[in-house]
N, C-alpha and C. Protein backbone atom coordinates (compact mmCIF):
# COMPACT_ATOMS: atom_id res chain seq x y z
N UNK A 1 98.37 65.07 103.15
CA UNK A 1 97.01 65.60 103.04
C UNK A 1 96.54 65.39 101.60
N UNK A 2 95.02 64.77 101.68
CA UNK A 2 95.34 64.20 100.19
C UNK A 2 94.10 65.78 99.50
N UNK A 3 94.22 65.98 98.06
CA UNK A 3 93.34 67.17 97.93
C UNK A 3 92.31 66.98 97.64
N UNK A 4 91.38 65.74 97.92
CA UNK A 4 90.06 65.15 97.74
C UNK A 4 89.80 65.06 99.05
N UNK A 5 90.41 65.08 100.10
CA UNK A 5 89.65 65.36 101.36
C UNK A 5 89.33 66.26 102.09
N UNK A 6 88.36 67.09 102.26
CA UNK A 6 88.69 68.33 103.28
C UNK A 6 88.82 67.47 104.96
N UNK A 7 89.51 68.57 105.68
CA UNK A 7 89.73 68.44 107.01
C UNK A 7 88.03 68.47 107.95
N UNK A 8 88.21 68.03 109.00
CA UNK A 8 87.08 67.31 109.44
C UNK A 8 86.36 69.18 110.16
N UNK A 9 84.61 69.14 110.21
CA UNK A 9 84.37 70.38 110.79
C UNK A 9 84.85 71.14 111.87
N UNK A 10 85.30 70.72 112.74
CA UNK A 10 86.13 71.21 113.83
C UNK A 10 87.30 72.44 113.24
N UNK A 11 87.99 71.77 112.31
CA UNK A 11 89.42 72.75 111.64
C UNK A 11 88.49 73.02 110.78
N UNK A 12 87.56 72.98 110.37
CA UNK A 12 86.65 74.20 109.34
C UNK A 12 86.42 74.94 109.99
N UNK A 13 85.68 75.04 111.06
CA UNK A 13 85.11 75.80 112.14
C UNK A 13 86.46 76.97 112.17
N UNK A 14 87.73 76.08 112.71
CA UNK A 14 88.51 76.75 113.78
C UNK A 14 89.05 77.72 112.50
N UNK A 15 89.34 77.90 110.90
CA UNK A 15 89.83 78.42 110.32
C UNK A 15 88.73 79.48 109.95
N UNK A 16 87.57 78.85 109.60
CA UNK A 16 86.64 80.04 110.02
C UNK A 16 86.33 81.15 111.10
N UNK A 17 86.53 80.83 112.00
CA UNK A 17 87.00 81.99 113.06
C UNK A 17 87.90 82.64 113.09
N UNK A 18 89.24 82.25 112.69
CA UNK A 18 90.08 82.82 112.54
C UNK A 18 90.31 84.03 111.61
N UNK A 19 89.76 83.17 110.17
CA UNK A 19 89.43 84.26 109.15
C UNK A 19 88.78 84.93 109.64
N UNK A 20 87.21 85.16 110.00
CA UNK A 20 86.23 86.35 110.08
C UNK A 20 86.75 87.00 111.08
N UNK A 21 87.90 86.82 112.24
CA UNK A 21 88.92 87.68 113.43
C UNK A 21 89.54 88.38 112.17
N UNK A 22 90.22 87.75 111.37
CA UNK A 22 91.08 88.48 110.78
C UNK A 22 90.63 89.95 109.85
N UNK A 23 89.55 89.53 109.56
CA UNK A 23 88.81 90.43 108.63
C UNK A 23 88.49 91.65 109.56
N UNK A 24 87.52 91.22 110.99
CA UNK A 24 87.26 91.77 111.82
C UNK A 24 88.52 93.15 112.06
N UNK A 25 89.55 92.27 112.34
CA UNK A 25 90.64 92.97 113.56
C UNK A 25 91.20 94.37 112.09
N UNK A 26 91.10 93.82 110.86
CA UNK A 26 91.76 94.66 109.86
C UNK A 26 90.95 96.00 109.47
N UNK A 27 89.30 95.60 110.08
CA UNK A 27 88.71 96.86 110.12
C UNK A 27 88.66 97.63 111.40
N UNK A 28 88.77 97.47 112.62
CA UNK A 28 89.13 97.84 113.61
C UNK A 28 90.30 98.31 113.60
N UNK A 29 91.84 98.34 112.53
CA UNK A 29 92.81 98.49 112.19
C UNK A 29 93.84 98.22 113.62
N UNK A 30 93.48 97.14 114.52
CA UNK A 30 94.16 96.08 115.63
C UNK A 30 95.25 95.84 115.00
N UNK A 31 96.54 96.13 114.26
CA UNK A 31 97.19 95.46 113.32
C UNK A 31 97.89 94.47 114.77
N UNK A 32 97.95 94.33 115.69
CA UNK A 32 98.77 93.41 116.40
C UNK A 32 97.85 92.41 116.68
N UNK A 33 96.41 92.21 116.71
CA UNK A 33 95.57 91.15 116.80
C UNK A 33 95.59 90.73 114.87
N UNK A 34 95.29 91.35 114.19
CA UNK A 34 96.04 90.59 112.96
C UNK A 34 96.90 90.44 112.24
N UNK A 35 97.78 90.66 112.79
CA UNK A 35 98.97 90.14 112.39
C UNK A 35 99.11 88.67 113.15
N UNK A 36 98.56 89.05 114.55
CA UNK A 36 98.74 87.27 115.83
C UNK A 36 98.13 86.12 114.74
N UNK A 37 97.12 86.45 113.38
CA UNK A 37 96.53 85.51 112.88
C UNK A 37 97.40 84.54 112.22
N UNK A 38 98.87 85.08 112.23
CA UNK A 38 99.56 84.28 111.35
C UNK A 38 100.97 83.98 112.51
N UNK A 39 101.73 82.86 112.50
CA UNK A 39 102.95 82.36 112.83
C UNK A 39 103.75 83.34 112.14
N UNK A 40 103.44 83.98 110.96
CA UNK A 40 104.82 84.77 109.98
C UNK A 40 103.95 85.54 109.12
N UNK A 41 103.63 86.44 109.16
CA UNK A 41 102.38 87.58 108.19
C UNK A 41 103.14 87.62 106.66
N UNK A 42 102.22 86.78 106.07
CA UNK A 42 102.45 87.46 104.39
C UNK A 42 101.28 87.54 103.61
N UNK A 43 101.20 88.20 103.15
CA UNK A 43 100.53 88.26 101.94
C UNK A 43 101.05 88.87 100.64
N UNK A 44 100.49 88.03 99.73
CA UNK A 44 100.97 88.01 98.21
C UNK A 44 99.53 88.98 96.66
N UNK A 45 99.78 89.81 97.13
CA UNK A 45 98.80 90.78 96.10
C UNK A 45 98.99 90.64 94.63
N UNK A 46 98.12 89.75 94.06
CA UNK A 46 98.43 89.14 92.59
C UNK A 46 98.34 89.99 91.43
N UNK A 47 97.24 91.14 91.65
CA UNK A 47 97.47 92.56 90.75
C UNK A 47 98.60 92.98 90.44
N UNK A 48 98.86 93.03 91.41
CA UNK A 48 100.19 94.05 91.58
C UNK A 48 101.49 93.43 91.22
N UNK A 49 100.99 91.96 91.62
CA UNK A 49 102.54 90.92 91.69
C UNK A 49 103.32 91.37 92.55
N UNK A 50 103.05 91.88 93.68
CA UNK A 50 103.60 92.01 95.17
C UNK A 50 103.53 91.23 95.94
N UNK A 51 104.09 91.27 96.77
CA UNK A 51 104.62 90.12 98.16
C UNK A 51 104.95 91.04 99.52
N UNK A 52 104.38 91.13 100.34
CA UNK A 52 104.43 91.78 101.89
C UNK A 52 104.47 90.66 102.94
N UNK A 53 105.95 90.38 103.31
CA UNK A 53 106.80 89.37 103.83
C UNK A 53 107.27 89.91 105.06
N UNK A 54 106.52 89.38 106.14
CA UNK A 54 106.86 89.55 107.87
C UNK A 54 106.35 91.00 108.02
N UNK A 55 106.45 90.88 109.36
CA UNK A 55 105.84 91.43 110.38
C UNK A 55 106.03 93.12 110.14
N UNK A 56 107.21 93.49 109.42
CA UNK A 56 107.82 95.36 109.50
C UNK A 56 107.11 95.57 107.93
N UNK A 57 107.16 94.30 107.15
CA UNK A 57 106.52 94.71 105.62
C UNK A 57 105.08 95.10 105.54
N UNK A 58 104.41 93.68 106.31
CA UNK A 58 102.92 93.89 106.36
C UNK A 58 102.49 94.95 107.34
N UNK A 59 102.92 95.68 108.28
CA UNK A 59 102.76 96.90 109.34
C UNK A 59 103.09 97.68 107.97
N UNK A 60 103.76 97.62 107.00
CA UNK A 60 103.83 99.05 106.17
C UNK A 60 103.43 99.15 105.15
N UNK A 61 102.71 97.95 104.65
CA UNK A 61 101.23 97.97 103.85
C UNK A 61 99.92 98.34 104.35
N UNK A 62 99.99 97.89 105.45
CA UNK A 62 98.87 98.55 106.59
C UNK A 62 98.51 99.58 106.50
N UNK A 63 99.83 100.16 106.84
CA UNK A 63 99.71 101.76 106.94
C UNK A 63 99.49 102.09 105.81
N UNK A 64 100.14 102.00 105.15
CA UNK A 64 100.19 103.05 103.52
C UNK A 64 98.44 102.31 102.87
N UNK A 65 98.01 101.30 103.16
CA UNK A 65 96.65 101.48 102.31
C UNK A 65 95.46 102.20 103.47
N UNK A 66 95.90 102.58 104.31
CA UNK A 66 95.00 102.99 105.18
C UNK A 66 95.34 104.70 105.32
N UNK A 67 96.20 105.02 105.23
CA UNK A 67 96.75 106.22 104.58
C UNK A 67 96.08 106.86 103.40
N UNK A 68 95.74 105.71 102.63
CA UNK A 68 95.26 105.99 101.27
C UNK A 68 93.39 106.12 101.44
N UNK A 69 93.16 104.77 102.26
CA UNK A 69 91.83 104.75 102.72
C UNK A 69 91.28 104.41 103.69
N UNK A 70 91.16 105.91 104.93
CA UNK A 70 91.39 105.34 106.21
C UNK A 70 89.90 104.80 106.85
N UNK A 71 88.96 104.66 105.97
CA UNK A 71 87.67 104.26 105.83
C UNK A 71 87.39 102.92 105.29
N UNK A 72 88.20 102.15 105.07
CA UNK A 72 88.65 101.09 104.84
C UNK A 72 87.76 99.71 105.41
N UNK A 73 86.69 99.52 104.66
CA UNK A 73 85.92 98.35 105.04
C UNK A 73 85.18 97.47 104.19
N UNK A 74 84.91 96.19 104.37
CA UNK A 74 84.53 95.32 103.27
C UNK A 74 82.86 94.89 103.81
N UNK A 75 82.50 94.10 102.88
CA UNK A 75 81.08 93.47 102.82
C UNK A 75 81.67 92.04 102.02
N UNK A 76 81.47 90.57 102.76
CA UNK A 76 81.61 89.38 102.82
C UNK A 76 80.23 89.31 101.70
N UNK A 77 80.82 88.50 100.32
CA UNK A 77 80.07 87.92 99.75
C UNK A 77 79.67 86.47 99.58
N UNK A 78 80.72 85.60 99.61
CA UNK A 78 80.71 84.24 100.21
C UNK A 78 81.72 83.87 101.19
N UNK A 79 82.31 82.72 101.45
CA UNK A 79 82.68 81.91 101.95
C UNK A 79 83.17 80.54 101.78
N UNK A 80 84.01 80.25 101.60
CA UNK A 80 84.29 78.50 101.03
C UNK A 80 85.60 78.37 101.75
N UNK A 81 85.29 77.23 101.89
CA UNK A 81 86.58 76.40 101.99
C UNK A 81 87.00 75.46 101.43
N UNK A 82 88.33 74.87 101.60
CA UNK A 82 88.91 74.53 100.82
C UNK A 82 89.60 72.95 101.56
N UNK A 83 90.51 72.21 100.60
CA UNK A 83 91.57 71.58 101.56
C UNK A 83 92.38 72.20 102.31
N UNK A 84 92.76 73.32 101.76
CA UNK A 84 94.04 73.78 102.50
C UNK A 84 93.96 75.12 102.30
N UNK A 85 92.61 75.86 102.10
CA UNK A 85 92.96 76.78 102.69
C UNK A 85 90.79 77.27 102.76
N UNK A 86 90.67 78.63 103.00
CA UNK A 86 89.68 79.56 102.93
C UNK A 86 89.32 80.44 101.84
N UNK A 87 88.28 80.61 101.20
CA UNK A 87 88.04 81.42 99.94
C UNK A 87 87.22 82.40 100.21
N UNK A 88 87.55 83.76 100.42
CA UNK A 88 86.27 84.51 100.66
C UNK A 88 86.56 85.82 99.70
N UNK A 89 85.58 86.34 99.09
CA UNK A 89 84.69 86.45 98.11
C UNK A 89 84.18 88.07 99.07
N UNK A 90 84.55 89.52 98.41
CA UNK A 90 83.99 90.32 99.35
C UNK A 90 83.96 91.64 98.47
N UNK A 91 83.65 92.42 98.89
CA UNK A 91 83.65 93.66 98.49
C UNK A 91 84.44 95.02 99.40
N UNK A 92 85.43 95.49 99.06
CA UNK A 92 86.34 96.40 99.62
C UNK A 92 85.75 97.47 99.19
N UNK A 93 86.01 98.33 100.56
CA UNK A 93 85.32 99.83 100.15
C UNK A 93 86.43 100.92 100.91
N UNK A 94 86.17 102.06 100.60
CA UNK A 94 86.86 103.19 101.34
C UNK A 94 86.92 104.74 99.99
N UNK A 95 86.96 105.57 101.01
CA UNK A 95 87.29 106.41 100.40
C UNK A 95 88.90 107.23 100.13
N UNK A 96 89.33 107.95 99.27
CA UNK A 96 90.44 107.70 98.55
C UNK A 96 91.15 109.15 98.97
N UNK A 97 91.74 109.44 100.88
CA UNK A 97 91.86 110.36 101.49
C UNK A 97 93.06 110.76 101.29
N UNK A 98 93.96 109.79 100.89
CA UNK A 98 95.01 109.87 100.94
C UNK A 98 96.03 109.47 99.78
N UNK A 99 97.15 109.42 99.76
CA UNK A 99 98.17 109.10 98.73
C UNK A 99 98.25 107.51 98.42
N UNK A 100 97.84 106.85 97.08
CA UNK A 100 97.79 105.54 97.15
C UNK A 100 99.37 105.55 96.01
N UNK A 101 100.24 104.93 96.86
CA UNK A 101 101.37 105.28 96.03
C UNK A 101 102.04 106.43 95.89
N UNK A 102 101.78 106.59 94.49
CA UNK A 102 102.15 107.80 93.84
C UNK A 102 101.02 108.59 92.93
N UNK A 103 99.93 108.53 93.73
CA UNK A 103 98.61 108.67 92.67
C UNK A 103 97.88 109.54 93.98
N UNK A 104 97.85 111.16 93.86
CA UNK A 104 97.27 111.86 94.91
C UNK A 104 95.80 111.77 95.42
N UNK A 105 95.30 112.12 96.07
CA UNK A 105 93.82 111.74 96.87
C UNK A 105 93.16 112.32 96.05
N UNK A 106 92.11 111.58 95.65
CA UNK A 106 90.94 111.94 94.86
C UNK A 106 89.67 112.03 95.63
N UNK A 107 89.74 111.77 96.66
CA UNK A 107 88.24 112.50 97.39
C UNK A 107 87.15 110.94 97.28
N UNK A 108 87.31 110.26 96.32
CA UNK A 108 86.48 109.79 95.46
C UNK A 108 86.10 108.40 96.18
N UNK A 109 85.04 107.71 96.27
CA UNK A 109 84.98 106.05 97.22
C UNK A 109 84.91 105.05 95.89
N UNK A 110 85.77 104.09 96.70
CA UNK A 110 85.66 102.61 95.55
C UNK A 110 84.67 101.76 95.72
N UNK A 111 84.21 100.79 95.42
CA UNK A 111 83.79 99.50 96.26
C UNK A 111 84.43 98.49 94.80
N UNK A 112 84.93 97.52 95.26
CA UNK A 112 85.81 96.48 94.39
C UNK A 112 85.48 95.26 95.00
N UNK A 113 85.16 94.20 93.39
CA UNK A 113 85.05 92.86 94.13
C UNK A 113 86.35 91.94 94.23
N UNK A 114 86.55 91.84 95.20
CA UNK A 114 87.73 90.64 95.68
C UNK A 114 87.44 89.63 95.84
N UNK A 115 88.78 88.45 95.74
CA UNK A 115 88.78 87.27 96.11
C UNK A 115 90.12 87.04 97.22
N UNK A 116 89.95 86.74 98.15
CA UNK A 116 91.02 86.43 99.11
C UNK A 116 91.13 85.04 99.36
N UNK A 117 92.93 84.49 99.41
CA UNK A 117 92.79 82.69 99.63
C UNK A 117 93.51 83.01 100.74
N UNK A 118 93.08 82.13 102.08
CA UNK A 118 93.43 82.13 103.33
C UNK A 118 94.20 80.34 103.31
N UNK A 119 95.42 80.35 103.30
CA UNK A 119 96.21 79.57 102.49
C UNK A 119 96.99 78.69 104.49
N UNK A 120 96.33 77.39 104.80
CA UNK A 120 96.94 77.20 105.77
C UNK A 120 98.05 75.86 105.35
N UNK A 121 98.77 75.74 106.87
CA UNK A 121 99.91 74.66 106.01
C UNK A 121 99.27 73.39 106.88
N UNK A 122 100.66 71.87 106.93
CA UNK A 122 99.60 71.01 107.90
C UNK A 122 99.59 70.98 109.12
N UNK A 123 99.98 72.43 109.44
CA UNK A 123 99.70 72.09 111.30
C UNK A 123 98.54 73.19 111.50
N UNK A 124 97.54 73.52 110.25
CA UNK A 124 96.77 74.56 110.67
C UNK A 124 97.03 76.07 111.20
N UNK A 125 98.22 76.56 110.39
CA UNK A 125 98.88 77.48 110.57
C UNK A 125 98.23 78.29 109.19
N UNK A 126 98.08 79.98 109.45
CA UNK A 126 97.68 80.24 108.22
C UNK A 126 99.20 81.04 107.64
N UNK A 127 99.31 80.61 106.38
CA UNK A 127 100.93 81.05 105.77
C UNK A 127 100.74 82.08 104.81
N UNK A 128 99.29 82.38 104.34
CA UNK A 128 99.37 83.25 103.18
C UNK A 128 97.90 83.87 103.00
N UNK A 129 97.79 85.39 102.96
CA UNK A 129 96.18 86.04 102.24
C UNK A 129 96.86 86.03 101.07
N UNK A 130 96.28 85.73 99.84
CA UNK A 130 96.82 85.84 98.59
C UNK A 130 95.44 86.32 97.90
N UNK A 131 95.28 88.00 97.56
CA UNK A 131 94.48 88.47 97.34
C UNK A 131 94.56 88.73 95.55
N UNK A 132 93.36 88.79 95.22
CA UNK A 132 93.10 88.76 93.58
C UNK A 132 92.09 89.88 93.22
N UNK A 133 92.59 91.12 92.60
CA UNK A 133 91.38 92.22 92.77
C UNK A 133 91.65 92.52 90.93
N UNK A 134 90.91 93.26 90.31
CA UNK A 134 91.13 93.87 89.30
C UNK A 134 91.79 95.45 89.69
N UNK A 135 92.75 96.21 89.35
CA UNK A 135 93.00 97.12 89.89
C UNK A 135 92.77 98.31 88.81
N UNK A 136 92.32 98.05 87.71
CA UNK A 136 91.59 98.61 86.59
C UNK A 136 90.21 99.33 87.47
N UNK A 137 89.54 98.23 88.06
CA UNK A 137 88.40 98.38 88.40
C UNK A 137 88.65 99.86 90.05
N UNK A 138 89.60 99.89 90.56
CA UNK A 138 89.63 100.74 91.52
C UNK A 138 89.79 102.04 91.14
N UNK A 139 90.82 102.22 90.32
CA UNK A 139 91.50 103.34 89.29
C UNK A 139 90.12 103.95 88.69
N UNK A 140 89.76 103.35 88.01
CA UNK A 140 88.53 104.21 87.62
C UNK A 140 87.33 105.18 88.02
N UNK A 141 87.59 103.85 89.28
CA UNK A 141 86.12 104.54 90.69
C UNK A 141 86.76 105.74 91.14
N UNK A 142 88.19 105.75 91.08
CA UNK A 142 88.99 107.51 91.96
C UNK A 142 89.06 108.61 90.90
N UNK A 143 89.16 108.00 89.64
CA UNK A 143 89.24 108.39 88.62
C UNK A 143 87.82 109.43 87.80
N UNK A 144 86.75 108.72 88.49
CA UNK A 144 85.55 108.87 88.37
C UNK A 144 85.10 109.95 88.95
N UNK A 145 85.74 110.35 90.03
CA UNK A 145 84.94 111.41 91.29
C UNK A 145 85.46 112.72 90.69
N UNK A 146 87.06 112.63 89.58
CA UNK A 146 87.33 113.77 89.24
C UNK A 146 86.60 114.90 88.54
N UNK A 147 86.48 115.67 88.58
CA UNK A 147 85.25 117.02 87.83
C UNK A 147 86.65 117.03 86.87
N UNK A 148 86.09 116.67 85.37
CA UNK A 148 87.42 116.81 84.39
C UNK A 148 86.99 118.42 83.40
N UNK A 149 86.03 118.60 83.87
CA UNK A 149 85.68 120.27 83.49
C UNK A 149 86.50 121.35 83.93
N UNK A 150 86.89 121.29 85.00
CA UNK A 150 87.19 122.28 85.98
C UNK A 150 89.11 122.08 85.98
N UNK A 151 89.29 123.31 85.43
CA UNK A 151 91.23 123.73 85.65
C UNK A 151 91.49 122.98 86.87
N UNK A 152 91.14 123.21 88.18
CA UNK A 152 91.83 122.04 88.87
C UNK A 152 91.83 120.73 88.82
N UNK A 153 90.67 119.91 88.17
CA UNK A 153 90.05 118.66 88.00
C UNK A 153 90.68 118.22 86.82
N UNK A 154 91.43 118.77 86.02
CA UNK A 154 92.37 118.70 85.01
C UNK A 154 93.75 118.70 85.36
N UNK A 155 94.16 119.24 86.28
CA UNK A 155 95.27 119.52 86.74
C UNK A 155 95.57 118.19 87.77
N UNK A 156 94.67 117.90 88.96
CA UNK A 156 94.33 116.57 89.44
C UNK A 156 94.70 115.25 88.44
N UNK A 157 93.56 115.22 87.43
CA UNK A 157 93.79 114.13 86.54
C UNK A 157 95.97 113.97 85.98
N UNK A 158 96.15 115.17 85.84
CA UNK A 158 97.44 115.14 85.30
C UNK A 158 98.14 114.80 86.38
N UNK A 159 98.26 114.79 87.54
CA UNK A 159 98.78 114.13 88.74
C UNK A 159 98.43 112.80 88.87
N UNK A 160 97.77 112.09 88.98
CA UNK A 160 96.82 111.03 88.66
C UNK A 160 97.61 110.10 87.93
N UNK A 161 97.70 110.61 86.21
CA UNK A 161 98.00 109.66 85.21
C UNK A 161 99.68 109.64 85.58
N UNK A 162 99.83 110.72 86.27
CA UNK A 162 101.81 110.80 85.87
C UNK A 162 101.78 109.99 87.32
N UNK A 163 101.10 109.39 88.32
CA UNK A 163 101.71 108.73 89.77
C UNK A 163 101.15 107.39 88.96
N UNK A 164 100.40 106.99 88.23
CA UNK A 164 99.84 105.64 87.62
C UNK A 164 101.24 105.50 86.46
N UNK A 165 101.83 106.43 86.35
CA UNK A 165 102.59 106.12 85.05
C UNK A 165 103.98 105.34 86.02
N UNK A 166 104.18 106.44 87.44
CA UNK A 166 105.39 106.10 87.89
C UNK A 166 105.29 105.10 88.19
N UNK A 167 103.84 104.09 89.04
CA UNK A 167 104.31 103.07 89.78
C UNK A 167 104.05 101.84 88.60
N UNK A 168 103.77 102.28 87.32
CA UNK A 168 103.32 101.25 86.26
C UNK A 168 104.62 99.85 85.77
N UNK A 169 106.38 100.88 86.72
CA UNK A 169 107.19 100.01 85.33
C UNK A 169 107.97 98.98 87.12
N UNK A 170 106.81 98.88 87.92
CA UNK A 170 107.52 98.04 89.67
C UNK A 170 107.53 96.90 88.81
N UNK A 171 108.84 96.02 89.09
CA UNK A 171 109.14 94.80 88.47
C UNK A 171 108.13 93.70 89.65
N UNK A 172 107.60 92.71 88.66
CA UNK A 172 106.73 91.34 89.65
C UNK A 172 107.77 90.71 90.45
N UNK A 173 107.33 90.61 91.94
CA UNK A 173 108.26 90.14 93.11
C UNK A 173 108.68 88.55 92.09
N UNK A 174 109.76 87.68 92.09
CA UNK A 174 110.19 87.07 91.64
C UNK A 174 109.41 85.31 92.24
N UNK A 175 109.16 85.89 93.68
CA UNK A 175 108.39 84.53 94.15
C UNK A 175 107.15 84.06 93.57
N UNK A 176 106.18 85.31 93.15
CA UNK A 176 105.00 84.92 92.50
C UNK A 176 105.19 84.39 90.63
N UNK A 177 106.58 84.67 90.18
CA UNK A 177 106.57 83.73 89.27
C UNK A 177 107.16 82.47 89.25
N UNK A 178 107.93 82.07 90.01
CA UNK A 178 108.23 80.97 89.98
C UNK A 178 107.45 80.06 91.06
N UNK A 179 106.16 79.16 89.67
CA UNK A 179 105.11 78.62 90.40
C UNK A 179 105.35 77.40 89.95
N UNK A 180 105.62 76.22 90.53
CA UNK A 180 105.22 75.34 90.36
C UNK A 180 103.70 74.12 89.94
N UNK A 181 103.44 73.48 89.02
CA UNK A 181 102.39 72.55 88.51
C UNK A 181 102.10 72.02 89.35
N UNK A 182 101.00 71.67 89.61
CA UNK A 182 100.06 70.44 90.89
C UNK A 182 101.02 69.27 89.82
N UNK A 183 100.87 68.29 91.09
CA UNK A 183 101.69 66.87 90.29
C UNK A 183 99.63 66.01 90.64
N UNK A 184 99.35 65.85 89.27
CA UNK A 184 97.97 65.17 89.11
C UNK A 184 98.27 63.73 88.80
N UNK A 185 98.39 63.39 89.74
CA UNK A 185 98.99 61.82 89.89
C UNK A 185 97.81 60.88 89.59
N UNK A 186 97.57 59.90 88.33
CA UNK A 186 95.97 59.33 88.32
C UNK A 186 96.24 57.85 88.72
């Protein structure tokens, strides 16, 4: 597959459907219609430098961010494609009901701009969401709803910074550093 060609509209089409199912089925929280989007469910969360590898990992990312925000829905800002894969461009929202980690519920709603790569291989298989968020930018929005006046809203915040402190020292999954160079053959 050479990377100056995209694939003909038909497999644009067909990866486009697939994606906007996938997006679809993740707000409907279907996790068995998206998870079907993939031969082998992974996704690779580049903030974080996490990796959620098969079918029992990604069911327990599921849960636990929906746990966290069971209101959990986006707004599509673009769309692109690619050679080899899908680029979409969105805005994540939810409110913050639950335990994200180790960082207690703040009551509080995000909206965050994302980039998601819908990463297929060459039989048109999709192998990877490899999502790119600022996570500065979420922290703040939960961070934000706190009343820092108020003995409990102080007491909150101190729960807050000490669950941001615990999950601060998670070592980067080892696959997302060892990346290999495009070979730019002229």
């Amino acid at each position: 597959m050479s990377r100056f060609v995209l694939p003909s509209e038909d497999v644009l089409r067909a990866r486009e459907k697939l994606v906007l199912d996938h997006f679809h089925d993740e707000v409907r929280q279907d996790w068995d219609a998206t998870l079907a989007t993939f031969p082998h469910p992974h996704y690779e969360l580049i903030s974080q430098m996490a990796v959620h590898d098969g079918n029992e990992e990604v069911r327990e990312y599921y849960h636990d961010t929906r746990l966290a925000f069971p209101d959990q829905d986006h707004e599509i800002i673009a769309f692109r494609h690619g050679v080899d894969a899908v680029i979409v461009e969105f805005w994540l929202l939810g409110t913050h009901k639950g335990p994200l980690g180790k960082i207690p519920p703040t009551g509080s709603r995000h909206r965050t701009r994302m980039t998601a790569y819908f990463i297929f291989d060459e039989h048109e298989n999709l192998v990877t969401e490899r999502i790119y968020f600022d996570r500065l930018t979420i922290v703040k929005q939960l961070i934000g709803g706190v009343d820092k006046r108020s003995p409990r809203g102080l007491l909150k915040l101190g729960r807050i910074l000490k669950g941001l402190l615990a999950m601060s020292g998670d070592a980067p999954d080892p696959r997302l550093l060892e990346t290999t160079p495009p070979d730019f053959v002229r």
